[in-house]
N, C-alpha and C. Protein backbone atom coordinates (compact mmCIF):
# COMPACT_ATOMS: atom_id res chain seq x y z
N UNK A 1 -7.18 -18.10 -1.79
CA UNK A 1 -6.91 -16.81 -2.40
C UNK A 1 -5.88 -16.93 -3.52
N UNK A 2 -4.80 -17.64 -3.40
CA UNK A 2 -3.50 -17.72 -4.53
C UNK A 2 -4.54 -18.38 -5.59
N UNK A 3 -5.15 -19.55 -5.63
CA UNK A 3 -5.77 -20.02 -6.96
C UNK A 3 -6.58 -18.53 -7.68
N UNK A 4 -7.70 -18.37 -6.63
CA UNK A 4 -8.58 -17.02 -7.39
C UNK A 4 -7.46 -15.53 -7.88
N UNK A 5 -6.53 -15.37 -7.58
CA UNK A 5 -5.45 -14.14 -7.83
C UNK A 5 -4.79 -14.62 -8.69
N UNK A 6 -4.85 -15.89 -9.28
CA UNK A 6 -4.09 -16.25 -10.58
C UNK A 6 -4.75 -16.12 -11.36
N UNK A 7 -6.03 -17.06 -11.14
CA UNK A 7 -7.32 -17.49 -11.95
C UNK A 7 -7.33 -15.49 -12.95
N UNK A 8 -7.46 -14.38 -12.07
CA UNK A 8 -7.91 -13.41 -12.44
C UNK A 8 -6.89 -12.56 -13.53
N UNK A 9 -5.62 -13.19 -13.21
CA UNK A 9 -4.45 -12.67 -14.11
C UNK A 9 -4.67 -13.19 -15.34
N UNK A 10 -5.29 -14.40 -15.92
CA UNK A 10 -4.87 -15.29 -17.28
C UNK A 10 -6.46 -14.46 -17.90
N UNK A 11 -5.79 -14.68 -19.05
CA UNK A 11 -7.36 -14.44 -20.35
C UNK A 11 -7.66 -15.31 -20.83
N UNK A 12 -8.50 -15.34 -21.61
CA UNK A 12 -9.22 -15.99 -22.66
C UNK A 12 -9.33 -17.48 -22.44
N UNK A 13 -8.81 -18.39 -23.51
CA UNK A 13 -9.14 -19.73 -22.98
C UNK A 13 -7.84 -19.99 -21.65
N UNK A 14 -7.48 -19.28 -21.42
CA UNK A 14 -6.21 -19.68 -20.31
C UNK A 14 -6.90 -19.80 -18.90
N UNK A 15 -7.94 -19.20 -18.88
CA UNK A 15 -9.28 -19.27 -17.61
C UNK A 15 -9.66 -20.30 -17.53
N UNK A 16 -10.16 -21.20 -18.28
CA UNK A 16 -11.02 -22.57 -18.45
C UNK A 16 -9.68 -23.21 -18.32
N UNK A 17 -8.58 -23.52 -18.47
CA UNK A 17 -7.74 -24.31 -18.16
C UNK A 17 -6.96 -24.27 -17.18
N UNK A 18 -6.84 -23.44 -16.27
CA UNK A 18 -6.34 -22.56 -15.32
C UNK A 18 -7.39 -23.49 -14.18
N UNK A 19 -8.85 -22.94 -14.40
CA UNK A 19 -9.49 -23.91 -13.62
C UNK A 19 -9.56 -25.37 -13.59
N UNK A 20 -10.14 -25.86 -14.71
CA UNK A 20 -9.79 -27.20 -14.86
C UNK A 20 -8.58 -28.29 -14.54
N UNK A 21 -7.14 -27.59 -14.25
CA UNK A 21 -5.94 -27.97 -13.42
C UNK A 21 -6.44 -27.73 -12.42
N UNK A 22 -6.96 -26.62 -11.73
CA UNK A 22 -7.12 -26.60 -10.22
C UNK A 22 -8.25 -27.38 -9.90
N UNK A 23 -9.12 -28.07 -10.55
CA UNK A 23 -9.81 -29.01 -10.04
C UNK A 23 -9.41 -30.06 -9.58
N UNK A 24 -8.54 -30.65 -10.99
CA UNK A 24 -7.63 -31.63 -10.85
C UNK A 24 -6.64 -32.12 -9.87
N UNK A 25 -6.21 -30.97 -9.89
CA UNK A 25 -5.60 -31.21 -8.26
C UNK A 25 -6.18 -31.29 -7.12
N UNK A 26 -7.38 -30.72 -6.92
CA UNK A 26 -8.39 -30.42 -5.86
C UNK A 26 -8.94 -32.18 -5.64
N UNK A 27 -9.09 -32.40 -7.01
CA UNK A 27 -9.94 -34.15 -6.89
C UNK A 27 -8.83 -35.10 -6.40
N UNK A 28 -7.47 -35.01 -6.71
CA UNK A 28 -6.82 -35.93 -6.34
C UNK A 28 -6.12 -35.66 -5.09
N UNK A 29 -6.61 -34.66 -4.56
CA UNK A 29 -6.16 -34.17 -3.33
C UNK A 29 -4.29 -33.96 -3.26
N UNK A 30 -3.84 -33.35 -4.59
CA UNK A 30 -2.91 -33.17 -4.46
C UNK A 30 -2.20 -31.62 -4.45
N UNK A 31 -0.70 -31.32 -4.00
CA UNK A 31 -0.38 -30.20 -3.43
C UNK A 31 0.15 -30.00 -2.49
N UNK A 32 1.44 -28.90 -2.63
CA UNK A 32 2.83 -29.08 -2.00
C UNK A 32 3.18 -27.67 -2.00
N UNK A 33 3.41 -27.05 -1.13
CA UNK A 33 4.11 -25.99 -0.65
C UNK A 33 5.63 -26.06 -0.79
N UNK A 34 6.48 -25.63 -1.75
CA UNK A 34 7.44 -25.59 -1.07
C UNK A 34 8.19 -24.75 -0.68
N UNK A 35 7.39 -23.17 -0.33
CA UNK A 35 8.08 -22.71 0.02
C UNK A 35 7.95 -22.40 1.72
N UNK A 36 7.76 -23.55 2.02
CA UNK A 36 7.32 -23.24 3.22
C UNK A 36 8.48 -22.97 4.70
N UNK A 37 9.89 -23.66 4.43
CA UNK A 37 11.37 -23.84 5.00
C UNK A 37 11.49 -21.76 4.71
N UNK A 38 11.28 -21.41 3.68
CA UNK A 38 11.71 -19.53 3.41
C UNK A 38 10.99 -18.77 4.18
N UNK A 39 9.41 -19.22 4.26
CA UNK A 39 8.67 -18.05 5.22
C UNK A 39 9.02 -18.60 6.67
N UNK A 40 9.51 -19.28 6.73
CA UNK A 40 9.84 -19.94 8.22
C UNK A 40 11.26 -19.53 9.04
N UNK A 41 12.24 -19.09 7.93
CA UNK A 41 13.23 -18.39 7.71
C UNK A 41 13.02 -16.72 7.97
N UNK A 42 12.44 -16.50 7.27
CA UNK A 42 11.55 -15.21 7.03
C UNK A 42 11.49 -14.26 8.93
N UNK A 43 10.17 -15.20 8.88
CA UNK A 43 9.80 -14.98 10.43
C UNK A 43 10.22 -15.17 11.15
N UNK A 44 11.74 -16.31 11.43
CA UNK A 44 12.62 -16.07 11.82
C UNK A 44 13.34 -15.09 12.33
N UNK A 45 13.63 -14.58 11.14
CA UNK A 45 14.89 -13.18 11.27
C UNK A 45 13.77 -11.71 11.62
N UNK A 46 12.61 -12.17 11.38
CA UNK A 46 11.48 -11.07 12.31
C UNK A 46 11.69 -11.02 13.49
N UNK A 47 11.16 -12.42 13.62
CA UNK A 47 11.03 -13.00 15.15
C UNK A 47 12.23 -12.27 16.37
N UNK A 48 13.69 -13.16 15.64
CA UNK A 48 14.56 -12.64 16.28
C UNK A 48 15.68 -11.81 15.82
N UNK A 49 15.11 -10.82 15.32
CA UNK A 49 16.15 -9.54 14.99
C UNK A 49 17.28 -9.91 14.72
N UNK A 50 17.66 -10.83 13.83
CA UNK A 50 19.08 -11.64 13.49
C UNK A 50 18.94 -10.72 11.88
N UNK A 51 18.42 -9.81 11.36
CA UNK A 51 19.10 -9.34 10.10
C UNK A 51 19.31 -10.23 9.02
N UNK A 52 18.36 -11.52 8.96
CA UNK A 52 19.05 -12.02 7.62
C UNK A 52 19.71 -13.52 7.78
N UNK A 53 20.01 -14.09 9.05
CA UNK A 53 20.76 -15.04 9.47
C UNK A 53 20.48 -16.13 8.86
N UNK A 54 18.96 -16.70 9.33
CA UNK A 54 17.92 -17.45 8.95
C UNK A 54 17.80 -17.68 7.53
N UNK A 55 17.55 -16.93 6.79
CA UNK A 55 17.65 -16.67 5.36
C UNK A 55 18.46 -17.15 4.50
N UNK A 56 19.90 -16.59 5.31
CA UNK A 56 21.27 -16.96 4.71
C UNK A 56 21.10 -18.39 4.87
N UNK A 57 21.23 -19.01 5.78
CA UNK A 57 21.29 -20.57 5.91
C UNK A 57 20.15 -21.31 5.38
N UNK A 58 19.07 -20.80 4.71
CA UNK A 58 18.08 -21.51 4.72
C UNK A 58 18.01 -22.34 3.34
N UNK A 59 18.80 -22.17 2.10
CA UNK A 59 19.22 -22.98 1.58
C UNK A 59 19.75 -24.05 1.46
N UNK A 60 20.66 -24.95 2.22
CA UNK A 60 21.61 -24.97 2.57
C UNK A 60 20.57 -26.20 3.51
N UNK A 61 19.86 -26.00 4.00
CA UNK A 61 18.45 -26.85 4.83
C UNK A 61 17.75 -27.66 3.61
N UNK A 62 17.46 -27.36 2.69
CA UNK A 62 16.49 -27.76 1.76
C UNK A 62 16.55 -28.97 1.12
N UNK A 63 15.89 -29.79 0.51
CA UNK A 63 16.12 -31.11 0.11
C UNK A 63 16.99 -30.30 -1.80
N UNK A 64 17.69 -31.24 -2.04
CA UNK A 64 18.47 -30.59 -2.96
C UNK A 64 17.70 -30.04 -4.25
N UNK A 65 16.54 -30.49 -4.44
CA UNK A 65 15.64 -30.56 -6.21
C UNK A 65 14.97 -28.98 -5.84
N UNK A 66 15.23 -27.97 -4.21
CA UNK A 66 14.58 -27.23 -4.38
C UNK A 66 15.68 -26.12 -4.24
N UNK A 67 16.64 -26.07 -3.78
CA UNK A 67 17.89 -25.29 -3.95
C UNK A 67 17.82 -24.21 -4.84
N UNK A 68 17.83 -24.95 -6.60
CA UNK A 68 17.42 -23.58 -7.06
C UNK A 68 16.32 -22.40 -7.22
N UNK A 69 15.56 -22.80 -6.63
CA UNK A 69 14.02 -22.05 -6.44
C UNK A 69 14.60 -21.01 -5.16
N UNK A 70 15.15 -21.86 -4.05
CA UNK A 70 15.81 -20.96 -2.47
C UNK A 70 16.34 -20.53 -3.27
N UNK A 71 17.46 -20.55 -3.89
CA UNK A 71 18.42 -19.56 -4.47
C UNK A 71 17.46 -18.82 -4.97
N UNK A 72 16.94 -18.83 -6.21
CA UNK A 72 16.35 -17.66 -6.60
C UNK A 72 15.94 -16.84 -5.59
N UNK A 73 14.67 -16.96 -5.08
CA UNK A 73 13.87 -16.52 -3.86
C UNK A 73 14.93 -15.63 -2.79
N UNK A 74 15.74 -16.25 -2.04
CA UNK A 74 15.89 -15.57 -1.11
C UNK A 74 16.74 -14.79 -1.16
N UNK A 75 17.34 -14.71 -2.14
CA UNK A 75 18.04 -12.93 -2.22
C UNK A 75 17.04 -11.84 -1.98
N UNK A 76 16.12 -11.96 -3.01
CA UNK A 76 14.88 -11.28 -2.68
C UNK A 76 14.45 -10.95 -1.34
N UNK A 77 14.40 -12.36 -0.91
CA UNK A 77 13.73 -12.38 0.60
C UNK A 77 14.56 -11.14 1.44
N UNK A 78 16.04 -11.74 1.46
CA UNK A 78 16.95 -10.21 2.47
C UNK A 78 16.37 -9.05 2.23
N UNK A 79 16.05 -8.77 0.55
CA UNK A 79 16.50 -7.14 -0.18
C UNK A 79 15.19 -7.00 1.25
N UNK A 80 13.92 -7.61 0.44
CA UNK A 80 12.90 -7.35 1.61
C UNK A 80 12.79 -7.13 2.54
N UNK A 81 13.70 -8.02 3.26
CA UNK A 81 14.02 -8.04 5.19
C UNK A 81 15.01 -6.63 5.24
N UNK A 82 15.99 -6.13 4.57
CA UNK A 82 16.30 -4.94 4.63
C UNK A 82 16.14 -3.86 4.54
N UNK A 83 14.86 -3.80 3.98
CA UNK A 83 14.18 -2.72 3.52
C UNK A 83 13.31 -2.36 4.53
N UNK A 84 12.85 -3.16 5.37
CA UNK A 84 12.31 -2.57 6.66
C UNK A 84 12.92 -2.04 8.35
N UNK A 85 14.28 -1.69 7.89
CA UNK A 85 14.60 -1.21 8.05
C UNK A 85 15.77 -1.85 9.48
N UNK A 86 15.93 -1.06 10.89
CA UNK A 86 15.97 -0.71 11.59
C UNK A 86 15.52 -2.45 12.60
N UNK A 87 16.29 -4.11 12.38
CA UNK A 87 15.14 -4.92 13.19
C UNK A 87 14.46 -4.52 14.28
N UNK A 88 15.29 -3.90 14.89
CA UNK A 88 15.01 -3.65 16.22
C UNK A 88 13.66 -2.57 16.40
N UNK A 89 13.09 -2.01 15.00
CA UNK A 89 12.00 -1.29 15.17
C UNK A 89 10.63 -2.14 14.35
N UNK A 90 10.75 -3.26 14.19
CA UNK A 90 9.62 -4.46 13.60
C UNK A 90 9.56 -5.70 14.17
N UNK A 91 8.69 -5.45 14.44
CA UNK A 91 8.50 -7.14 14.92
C UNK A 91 7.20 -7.99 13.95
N UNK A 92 7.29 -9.39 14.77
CA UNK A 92 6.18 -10.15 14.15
C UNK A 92 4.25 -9.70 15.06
N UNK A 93 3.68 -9.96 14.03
CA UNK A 93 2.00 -9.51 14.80
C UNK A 93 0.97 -11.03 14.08
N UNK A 94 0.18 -11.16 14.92
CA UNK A 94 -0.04 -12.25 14.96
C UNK A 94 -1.47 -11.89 14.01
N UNK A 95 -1.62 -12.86 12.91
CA UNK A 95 -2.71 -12.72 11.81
C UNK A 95 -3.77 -13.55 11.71
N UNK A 96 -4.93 -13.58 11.61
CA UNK A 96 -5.84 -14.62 11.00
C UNK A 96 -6.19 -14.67 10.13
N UNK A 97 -6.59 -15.81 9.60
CA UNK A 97 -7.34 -15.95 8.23
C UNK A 97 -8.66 -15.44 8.05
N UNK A 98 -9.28 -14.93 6.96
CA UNK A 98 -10.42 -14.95 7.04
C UNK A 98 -11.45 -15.29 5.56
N UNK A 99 -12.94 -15.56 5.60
CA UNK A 99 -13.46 -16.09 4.83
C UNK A 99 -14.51 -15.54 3.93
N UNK A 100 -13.78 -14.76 2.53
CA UNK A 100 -14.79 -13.44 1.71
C UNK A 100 -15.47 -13.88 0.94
N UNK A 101 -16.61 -13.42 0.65
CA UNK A 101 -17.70 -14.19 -0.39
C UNK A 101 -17.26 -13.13 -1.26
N UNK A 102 -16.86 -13.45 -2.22
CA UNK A 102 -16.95 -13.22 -3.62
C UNK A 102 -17.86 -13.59 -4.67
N UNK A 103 -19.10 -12.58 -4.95
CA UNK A 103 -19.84 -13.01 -5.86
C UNK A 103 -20.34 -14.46 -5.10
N UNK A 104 -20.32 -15.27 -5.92
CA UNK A 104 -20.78 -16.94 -6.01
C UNK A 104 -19.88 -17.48 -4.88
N UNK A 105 -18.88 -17.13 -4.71
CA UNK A 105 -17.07 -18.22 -4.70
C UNK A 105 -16.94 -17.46 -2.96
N UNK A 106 -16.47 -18.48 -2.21
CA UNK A 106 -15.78 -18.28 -1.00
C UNK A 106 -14.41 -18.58 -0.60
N UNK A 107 -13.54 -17.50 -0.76
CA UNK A 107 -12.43 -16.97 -0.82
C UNK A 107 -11.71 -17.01 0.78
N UNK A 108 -11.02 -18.33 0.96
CA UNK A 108 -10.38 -17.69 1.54
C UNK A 108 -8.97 -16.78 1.70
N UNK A 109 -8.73 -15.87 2.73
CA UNK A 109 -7.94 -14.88 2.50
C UNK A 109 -6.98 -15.15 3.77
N UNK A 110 -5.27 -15.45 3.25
CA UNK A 110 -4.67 -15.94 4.65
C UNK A 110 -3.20 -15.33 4.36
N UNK A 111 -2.79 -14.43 4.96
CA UNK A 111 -1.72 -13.78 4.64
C UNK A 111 -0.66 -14.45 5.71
N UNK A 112 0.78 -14.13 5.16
CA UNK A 112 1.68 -14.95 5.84
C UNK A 112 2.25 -15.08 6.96
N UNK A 113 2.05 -13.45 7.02
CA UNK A 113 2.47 -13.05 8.68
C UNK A 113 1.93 -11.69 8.53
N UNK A 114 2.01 -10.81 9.84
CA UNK A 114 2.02 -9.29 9.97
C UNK A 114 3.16 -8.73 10.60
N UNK A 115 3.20 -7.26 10.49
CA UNK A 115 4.54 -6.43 11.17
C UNK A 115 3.77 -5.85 11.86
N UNK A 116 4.43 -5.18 13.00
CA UNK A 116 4.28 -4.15 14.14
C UNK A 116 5.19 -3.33 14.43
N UNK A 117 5.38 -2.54 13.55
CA UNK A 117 6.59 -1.65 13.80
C UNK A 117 6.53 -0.46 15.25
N UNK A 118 7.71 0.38 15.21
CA UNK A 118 7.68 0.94 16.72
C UNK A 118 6.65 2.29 16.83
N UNK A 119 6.42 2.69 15.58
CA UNK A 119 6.10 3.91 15.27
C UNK A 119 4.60 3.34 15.26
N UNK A 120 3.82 2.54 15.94
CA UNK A 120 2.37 2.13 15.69
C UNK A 120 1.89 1.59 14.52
N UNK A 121 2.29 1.32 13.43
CA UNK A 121 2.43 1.37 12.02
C UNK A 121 1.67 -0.60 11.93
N UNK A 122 1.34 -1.15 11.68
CA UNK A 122 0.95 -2.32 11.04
C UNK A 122 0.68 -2.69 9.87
N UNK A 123 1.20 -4.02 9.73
CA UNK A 123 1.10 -4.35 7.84
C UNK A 123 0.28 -5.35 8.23
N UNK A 124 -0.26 -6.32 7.17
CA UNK A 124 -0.69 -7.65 6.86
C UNK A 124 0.19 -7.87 5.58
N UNK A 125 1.00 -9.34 5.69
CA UNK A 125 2.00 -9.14 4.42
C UNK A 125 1.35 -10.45 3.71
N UNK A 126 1.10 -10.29 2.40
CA UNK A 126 0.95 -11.33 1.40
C UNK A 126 2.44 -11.56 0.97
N UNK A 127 3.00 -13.24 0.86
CA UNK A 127 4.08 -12.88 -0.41
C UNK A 127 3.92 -13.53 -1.65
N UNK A 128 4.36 -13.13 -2.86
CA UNK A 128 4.21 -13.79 -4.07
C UNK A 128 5.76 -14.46 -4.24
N UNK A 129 5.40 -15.76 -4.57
CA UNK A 129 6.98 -16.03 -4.82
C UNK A 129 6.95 -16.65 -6.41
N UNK A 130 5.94 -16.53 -7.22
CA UNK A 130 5.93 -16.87 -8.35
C UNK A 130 7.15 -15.92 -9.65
N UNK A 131 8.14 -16.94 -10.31
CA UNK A 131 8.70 -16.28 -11.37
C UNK A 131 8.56 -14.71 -11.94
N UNK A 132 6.91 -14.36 -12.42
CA UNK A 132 6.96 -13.49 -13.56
C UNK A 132 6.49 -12.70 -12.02
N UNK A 133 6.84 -11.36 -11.99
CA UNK A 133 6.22 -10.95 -11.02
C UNK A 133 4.70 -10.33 -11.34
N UNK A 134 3.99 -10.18 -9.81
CA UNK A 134 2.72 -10.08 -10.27
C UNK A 134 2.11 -9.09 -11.19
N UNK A 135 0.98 -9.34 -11.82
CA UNK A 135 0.05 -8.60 -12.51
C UNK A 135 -1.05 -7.44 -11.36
N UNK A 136 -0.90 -6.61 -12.48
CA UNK A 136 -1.88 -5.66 -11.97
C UNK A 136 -3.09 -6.01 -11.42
N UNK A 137 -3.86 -6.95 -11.66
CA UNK A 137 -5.33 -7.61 -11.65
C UNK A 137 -4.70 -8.58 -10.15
N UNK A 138 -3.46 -9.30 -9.84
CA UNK A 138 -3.25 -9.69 -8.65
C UNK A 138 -2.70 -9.05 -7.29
N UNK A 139 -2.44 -7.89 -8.00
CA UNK A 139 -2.13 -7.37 -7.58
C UNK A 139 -3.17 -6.28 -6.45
N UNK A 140 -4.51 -6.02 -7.25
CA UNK A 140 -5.36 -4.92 -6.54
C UNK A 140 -6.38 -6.34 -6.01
N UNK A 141 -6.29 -7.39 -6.65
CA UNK A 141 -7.48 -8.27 -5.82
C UNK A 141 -6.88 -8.72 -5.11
N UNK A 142 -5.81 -9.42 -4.69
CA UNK A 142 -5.11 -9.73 -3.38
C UNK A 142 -5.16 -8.87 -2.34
N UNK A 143 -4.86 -6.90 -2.88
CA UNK A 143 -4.77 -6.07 -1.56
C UNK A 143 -6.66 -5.79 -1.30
N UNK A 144 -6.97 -5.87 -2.44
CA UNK A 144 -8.29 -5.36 -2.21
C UNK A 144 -9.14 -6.08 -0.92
N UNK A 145 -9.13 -7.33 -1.09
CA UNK A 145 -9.64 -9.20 -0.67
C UNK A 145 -8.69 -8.94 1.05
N UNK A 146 -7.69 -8.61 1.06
CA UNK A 146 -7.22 -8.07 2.38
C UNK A 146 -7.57 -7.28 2.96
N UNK A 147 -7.59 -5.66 2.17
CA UNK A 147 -8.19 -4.76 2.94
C UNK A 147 -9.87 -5.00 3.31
N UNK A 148 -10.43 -5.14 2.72
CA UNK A 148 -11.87 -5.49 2.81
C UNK A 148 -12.03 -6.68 4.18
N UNK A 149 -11.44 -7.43 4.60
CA UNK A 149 -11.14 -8.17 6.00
C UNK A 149 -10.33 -7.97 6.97
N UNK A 150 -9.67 -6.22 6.85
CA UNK A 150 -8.79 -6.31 7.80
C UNK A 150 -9.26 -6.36 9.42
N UNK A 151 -10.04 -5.80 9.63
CA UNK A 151 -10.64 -5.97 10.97
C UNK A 151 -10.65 -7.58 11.54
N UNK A 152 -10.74 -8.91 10.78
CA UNK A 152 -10.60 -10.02 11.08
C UNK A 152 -9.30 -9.88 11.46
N UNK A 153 -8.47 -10.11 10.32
CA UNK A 153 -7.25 -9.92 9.65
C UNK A 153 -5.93 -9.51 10.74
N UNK A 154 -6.05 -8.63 10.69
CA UNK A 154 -5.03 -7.44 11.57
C UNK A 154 -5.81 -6.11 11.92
N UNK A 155 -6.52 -6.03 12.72
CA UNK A 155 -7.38 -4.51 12.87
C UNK A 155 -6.28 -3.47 12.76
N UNK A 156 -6.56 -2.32 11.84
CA UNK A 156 -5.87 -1.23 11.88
C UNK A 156 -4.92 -1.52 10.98
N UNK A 157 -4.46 -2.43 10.30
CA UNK A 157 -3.17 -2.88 9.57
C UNK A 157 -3.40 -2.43 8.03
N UNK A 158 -1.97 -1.96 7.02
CA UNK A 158 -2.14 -2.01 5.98
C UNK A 158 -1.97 -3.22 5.14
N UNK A 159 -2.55 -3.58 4.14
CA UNK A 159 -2.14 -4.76 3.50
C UNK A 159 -1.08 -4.33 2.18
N UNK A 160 -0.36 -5.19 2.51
CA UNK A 160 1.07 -5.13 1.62
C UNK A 160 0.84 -6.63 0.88
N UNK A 161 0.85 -6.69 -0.37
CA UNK A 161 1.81 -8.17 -1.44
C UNK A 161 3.14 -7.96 -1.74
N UNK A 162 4.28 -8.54 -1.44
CA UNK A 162 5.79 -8.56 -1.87
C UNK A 162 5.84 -9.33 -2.35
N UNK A 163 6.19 -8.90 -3.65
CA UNK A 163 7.17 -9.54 -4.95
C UNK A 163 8.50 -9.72 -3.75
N UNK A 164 8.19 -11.28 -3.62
CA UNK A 164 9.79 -11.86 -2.94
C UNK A 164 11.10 -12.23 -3.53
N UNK A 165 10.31 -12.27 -5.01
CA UNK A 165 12.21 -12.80 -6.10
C UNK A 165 12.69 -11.48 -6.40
N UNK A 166 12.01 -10.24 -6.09
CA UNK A 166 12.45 -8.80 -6.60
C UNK A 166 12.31 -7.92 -5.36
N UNK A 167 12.12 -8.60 -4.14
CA UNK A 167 12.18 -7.65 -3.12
C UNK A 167 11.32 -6.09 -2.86
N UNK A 168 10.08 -6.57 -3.68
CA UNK A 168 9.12 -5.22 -3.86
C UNK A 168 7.96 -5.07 -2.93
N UNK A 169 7.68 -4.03 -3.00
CA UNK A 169 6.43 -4.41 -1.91
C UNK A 169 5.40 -3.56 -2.87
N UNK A 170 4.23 -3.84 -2.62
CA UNK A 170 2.89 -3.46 -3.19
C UNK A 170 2.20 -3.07 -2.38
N UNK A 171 1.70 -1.92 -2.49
CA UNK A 171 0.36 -1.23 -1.56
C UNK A 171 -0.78 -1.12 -2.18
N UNK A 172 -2.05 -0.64 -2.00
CA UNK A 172 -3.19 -0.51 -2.40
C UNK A 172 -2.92 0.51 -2.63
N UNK A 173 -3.45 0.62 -4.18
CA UNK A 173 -3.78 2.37 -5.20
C UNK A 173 -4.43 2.98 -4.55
N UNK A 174 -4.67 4.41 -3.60
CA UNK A 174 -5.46 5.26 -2.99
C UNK A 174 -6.32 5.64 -4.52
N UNK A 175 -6.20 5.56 -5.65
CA UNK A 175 -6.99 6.21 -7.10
C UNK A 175 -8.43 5.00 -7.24
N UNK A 176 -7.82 3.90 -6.82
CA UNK A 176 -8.97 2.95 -7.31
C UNK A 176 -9.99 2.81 -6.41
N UNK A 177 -11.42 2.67 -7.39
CA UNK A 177 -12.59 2.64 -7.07
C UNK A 177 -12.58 1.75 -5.88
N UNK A 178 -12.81 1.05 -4.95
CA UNK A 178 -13.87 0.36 -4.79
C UNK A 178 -14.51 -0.35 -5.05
N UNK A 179 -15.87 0.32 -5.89
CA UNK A 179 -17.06 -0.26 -5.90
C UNK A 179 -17.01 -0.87 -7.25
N UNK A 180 -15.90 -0.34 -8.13
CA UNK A 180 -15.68 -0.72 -9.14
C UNK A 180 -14.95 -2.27 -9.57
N UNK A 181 -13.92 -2.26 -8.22
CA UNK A 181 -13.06 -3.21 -7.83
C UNK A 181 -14.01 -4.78 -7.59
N UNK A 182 -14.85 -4.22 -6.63
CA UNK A 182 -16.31 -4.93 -6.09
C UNK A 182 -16.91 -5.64 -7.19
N UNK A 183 -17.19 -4.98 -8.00
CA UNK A 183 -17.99 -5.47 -9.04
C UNK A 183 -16.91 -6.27 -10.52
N UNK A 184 -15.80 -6.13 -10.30
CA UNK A 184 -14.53 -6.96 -11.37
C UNK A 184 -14.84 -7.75 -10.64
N UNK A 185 -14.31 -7.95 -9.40
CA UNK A 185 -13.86 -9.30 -8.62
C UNK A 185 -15.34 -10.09 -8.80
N UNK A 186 -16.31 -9.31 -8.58
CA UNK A 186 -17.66 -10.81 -8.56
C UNK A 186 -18.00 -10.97 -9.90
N UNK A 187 -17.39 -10.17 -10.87
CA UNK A 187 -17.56 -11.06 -12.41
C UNK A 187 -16.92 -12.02 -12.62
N UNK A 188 -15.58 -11.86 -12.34
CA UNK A 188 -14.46 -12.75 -12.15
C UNK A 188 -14.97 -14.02 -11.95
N UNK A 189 -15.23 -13.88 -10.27
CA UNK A 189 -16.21 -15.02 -8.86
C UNK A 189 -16.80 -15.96 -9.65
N UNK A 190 -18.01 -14.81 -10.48
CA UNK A 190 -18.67 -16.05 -11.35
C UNK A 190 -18.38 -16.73 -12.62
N UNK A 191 -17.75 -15.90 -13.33
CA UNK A 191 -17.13 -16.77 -14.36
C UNK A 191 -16.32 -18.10 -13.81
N UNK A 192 -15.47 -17.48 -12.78
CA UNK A 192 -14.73 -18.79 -12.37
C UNK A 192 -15.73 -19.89 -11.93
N UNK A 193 -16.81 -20.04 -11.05
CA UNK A 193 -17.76 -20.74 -10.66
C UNK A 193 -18.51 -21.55 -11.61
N UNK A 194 -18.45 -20.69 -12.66
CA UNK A 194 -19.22 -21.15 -13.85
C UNK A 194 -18.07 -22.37 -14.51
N UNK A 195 -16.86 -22.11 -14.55
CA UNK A 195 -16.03 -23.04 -15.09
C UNK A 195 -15.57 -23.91 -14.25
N UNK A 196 -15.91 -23.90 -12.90
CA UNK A 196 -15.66 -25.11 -12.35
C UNK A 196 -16.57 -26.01 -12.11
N UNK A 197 -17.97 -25.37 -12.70
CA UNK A 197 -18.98 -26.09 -12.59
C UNK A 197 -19.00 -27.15 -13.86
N UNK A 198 -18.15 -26.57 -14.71
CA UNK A 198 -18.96 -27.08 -16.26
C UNK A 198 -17.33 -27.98 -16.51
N UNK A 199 -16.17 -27.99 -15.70
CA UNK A 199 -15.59 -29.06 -15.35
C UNK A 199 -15.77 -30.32 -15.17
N UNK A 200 -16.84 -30.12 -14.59
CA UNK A 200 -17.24 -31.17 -13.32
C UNK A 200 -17.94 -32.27 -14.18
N UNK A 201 -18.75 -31.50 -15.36
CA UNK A 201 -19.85 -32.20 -15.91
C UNK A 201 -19.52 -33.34 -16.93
């Protein structure tokens, strides 16, 4: 899902090259998470209603070349973790992945964790931890690509994307189509398909 929600943000020739790196990496089987020590932090201070603890120290853990990325990031991360309020009324909910045909392209869709708040309330949370924060176009195909699997997903849950370097959260537009949405994303699907095909050649 993060490759296709980028792929859909860039224009013009920035598409064909956009893919053509992600092949590249795909062929040499290379690729590195690193933010993986923050959501671990994250769910942490879910997990155990510590407010932030996890977070705070989780810099401080990191091999040093990634320090300033944690720094950036996890201020964000708190504003986030504070904004829901109340720990003692959220907890962690347990999520699956699941697998959307898009047009041509099979998408998978794997969000990072879910909430269960006290009030019955459920999220599915995407996070973005990229610099520029997200675009509109990653913004409705990420929630869209969620909501459309929530029954796998988190039954009953809303899908949320948080901007994590700005502590924002994103919901799905109640204004937008659908069917309209439906039909961007599988133009998208295939254009992208089409350029990873003609990569290859």
């Amino acid at each position: 899902m993060l490759g296709f929600t980028r792929y859909v943000a860039r224009t013009g020739p920035a598409k064909a090259q956009f893919v053509g790196g992600l092949r590249r990496q795909r062929e040499r089987r290379s690729g590195f998470n690193p933010h993986g020590q923050l959501v671990k932090a994250l769910k942490a201070d879910l997990a155990f209603r510590t407010g932030g603890s996890y977070l705070g120290g989780v810099t401080d853990l990191v091999k040093p070349r990634w320090r300033p990325l944690y720094e950036a990031v996890s201020a964000g991360a708190a504003t986030y973790l504070h904004s829901l309020g109340d720990p003692e009324t959220v907890g962690l909910a347990r999520t699956h992945d699941a697998l959307a045909a898009v047009g041509p392209l099979a998408v998978k869709i794997n969000p990072h964790f879910g909430l269960r708040f006290a009030d019955g309330r459920r999220e599915a949370v995407r996070l973005h931890f990229d610099e520029d924060p997200p675009t509109a176009e990653v913004i409705t195909a990420t929630l869209h690509l969620m909501s459309r699997h929530m029954d796998q997903i988190l039954p009953g849950a809303e899908p949320v994307l948080v901007d994590l370097r700005r502590g924002v959260t994103h919901r799905l537009d109640p204004a937008a189509r659908t069917g309209d949405v439906e039909r961007w994303l599988a133009g998208e699907a295939a254009a992208f398909s089409a350029m990873w095909t003609a990569t290859a050649a």
